[in-house]
N, C-alpha and C. Protein backbone atom coordinates (compact mmCIF):
# COMPACT_ATOMS: atom_id res chain seq x y z
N UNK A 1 -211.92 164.62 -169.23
CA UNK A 1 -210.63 164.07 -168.86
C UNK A 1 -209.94 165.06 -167.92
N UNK A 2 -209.40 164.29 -167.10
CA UNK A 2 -208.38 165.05 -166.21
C UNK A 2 -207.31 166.05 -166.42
N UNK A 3 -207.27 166.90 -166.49
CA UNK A 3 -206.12 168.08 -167.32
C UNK A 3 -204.66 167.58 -166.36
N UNK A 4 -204.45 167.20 -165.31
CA UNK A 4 -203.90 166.84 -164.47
C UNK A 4 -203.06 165.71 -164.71
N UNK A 5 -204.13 164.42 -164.93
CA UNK A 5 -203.37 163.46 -165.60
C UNK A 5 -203.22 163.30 -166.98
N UNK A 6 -203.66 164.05 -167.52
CA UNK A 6 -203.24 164.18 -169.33
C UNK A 6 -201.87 164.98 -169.15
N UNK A 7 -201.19 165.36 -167.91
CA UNK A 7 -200.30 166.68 -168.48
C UNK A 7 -199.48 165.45 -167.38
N UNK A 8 -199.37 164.73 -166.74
CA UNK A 8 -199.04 163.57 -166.43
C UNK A 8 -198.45 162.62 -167.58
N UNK A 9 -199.56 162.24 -168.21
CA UNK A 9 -199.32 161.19 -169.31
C UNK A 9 -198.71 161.78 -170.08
N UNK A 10 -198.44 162.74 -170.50
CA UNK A 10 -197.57 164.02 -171.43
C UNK A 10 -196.19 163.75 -171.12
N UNK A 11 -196.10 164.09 -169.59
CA UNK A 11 -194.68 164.36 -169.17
C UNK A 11 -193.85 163.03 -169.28
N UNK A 12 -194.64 161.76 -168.48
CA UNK A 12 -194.34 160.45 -168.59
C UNK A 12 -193.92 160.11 -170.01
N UNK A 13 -194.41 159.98 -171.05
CA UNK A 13 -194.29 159.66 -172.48
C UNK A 13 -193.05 160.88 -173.17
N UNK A 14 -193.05 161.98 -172.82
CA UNK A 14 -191.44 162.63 -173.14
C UNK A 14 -190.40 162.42 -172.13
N UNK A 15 -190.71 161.83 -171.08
CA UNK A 15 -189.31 161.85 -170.53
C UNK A 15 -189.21 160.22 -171.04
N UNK A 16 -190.00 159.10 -170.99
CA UNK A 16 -189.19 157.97 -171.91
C UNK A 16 -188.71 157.66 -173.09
N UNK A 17 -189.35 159.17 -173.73
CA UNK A 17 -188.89 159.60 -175.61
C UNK A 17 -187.44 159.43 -175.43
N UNK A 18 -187.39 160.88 -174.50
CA UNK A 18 -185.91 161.06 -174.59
C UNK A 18 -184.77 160.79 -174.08
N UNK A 19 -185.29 159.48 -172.78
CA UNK A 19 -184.17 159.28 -171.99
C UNK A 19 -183.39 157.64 -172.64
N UNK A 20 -184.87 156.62 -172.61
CA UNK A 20 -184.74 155.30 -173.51
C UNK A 20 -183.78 155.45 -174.37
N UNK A 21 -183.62 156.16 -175.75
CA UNK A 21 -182.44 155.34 -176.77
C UNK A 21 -180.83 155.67 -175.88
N UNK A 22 -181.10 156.30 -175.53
CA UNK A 22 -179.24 156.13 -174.50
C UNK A 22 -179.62 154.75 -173.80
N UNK A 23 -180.18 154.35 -172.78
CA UNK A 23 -180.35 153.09 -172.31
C UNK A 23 -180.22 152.17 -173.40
N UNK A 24 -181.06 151.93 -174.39
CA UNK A 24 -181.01 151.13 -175.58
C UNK A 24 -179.42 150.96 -176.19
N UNK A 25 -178.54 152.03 -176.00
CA UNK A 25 -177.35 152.02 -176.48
C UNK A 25 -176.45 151.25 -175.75
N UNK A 26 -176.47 151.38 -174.39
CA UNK A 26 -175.81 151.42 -173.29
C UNK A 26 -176.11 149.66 -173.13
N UNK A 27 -177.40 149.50 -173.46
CA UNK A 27 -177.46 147.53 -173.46
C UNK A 27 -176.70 146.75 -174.27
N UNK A 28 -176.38 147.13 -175.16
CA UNK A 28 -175.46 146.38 -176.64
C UNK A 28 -176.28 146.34 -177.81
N UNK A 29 -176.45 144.87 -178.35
CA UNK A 29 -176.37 144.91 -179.73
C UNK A 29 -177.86 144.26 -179.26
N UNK A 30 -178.56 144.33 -180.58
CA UNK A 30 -179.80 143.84 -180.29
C UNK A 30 -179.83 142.44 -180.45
N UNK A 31 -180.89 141.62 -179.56
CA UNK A 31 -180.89 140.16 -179.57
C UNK A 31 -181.37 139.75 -181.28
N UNK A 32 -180.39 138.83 -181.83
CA UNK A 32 -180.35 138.43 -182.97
C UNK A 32 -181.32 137.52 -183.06
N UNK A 33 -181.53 136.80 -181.90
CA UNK A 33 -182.81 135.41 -181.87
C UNK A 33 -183.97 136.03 -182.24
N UNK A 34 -184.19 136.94 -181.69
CA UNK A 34 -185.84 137.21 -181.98
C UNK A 34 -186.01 138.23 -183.04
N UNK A 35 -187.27 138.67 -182.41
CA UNK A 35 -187.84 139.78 -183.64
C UNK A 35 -187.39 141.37 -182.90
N UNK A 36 -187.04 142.03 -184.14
CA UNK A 36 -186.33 143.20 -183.40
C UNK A 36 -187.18 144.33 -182.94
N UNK A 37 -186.91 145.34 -182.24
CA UNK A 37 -187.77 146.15 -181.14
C UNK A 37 -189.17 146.95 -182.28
N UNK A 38 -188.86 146.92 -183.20
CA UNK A 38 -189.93 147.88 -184.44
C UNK A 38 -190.46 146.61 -184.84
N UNK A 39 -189.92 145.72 -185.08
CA UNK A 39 -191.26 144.49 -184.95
C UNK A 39 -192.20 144.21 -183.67
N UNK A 40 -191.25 143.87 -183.11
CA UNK A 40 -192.39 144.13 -181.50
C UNK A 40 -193.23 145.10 -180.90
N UNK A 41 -193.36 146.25 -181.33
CA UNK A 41 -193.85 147.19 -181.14
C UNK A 41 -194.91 147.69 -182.31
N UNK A 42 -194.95 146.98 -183.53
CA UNK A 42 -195.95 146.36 -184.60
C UNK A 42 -196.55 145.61 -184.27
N UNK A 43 -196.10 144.56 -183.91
CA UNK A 43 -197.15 143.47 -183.25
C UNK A 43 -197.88 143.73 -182.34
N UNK A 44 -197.24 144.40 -181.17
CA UNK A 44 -197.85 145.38 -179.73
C UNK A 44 -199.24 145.83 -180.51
N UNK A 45 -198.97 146.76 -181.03
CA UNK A 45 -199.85 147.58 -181.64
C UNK A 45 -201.64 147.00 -182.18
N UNK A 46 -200.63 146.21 -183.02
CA UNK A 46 -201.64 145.23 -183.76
C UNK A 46 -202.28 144.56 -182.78
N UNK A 47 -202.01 143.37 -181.65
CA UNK A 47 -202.76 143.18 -180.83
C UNK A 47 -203.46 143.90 -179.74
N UNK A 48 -203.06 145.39 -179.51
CA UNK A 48 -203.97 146.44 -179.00
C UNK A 48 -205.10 146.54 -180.26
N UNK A 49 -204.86 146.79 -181.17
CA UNK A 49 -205.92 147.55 -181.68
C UNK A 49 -207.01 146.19 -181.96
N UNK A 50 -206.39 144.88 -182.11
CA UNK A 50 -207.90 144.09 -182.62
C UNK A 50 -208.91 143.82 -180.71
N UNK A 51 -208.72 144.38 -179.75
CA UNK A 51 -209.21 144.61 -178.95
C UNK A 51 -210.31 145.99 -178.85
N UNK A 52 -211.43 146.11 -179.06
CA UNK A 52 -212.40 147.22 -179.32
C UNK A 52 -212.29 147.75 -177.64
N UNK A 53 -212.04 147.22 -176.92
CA UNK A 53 -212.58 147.78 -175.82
C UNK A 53 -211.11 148.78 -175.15
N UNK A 54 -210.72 148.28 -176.11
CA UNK A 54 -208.68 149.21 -175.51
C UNK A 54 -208.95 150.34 -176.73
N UNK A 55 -209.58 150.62 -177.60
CA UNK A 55 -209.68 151.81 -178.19
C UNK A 55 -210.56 152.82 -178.07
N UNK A 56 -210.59 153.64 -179.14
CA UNK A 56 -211.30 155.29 -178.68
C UNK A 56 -212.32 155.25 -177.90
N UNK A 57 -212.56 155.72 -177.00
CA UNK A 57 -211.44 157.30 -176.62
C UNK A 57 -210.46 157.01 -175.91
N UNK A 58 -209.53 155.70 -175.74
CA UNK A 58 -208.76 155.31 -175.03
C UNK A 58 -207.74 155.61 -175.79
N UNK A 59 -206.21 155.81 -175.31
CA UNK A 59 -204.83 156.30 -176.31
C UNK A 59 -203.87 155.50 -175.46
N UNK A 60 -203.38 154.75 -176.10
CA UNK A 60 -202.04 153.50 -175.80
C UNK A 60 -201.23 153.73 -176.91
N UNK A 61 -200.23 153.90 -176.53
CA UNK A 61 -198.97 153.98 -177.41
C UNK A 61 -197.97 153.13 -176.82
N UNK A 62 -196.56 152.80 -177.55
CA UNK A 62 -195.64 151.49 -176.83
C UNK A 62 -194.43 152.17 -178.08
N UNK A 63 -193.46 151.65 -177.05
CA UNK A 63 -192.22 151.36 -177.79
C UNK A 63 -191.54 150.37 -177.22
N UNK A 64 -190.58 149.81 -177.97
CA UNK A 64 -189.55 148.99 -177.52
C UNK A 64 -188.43 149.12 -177.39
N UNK A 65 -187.40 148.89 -176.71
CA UNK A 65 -186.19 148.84 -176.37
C UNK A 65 -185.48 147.52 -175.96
N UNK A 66 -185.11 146.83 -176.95
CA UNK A 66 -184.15 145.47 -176.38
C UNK A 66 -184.87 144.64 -175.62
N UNK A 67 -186.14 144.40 -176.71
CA UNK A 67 -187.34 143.50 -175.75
C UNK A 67 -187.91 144.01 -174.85
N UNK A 68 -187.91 145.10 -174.29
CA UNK A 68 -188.77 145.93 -172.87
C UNK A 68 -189.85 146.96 -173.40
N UNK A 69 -190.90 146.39 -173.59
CA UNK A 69 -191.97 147.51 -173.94
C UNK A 69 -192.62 148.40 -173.08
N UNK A 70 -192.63 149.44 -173.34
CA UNK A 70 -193.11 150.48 -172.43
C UNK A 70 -194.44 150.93 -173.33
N UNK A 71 -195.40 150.92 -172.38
CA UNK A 71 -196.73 151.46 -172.87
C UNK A 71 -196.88 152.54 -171.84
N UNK A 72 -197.53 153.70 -172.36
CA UNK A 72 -198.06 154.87 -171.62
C UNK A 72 -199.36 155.09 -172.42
N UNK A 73 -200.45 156.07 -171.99
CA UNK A 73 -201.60 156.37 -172.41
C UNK A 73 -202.44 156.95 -171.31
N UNK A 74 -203.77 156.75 -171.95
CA UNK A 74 -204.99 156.69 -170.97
C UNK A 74 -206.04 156.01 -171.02
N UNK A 75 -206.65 155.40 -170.06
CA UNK A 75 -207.59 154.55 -170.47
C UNK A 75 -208.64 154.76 -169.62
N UNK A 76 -209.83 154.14 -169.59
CA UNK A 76 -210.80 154.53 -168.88
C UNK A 76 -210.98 153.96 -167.57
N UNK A 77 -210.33 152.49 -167.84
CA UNK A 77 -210.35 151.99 -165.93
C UNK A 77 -209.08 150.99 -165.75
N UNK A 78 -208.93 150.70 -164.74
CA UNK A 78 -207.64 149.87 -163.88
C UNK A 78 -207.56 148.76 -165.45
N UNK A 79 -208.89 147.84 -164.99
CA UNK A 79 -209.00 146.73 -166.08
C UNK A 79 -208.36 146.87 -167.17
N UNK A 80 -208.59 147.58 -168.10
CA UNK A 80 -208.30 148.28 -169.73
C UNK A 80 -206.91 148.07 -169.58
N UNK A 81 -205.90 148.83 -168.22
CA UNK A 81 -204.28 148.96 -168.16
C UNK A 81 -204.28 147.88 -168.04
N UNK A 82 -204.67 147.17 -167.29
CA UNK A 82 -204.21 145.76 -167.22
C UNK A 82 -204.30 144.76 -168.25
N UNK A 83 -205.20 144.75 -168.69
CA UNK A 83 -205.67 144.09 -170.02
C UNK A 83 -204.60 144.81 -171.05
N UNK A 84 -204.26 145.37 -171.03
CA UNK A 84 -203.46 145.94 -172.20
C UNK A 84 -201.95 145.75 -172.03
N UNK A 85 -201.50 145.90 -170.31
CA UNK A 85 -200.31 144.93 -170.01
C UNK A 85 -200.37 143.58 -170.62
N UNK A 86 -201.41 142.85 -170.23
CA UNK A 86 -201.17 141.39 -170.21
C UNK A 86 -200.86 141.22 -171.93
N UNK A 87 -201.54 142.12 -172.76
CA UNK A 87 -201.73 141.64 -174.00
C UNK A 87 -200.70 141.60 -174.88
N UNK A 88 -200.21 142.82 -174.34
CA UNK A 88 -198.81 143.45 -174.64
C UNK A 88 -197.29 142.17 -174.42
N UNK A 89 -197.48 141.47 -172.99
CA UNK A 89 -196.94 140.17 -172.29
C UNK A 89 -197.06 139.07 -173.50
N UNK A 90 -197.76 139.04 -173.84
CA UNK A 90 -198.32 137.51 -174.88
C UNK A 90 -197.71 137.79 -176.52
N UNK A 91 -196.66 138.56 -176.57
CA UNK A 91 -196.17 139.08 -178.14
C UNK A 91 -195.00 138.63 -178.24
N UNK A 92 -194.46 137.45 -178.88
CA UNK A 92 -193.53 136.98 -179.19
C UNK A 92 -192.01 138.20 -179.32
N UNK A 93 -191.27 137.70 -178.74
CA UNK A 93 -190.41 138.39 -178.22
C UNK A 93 -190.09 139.53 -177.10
N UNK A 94 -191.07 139.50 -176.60
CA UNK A 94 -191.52 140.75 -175.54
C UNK A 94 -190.64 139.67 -174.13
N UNK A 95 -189.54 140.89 -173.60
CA UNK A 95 -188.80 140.38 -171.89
C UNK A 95 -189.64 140.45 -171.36
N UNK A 96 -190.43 141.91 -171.30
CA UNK A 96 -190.92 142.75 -170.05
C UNK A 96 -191.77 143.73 -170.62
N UNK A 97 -192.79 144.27 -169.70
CA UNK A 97 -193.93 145.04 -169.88
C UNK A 97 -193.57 145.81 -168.76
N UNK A 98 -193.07 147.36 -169.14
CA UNK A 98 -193.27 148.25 -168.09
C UNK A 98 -194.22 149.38 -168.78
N UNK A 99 -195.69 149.19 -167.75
CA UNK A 99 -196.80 149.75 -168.41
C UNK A 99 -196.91 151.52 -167.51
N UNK A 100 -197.05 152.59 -168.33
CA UNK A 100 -197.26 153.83 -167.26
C UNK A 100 -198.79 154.35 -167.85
N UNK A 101 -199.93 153.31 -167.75
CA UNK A 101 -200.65 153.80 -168.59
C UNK A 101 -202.18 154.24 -167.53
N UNK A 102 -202.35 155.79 -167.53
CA UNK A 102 -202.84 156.35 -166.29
C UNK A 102 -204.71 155.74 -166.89
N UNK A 103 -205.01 155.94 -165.71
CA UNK A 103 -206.61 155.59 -165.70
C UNK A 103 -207.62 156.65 -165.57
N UNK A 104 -208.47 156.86 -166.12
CA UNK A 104 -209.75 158.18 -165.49
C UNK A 104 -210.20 157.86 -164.19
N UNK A 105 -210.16 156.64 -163.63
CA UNK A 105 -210.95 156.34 -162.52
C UNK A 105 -210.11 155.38 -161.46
């Protein structure tokens, strides 16, 4: 693996740790209709992992914020990020997929 883009995917995934819950604050109250951001980001999860080809040695992680999931990681090719956007897209209550999830290749 790339020491380069692992220290990439590092930096990317702490600066949305710590910048996101002020944004999250700054939106209001959470949408009452749906399922709330720790459900969506369970479900995220869950439909990453019953996918074999999005796991080890691949690392996807997600959070949510007011319906906007952010995935970061690494994966082994373009496909995998994409496939893991789209999958991420198809989860009941999900606005938006903003994916930062770097590739080996």
């Amino acid at each position: 693996m790339n020491r380069f883009k692992l220290v990439g995917v590092i930096g990317a995934a702490l600066f949305l740790s710590a910048t996101l819950p002020g944004c999250a604050l700054q939106g209001g109250a959470a949408n009452e209709q749906g399922p709330n951001d720790a459900d969506i980001t369970a479900n995220v999860q869950t439909v990453l992992r019953q996918h074999s080809e999005l796991g080890p040695p691949n690392e996807l992680h997600g959070s949510t914020h007011n319906g906007v999931v952010y995935l970061s990681g690494l994966v082994a090719t373009s496909s995998q990020s994409e496939s893991a956007k789209a999958l991420a897209e198809g989860v009941p209550g999900v606005r938006k997929v903003v994916s930062s999830v770097a590739t080996e290749q």
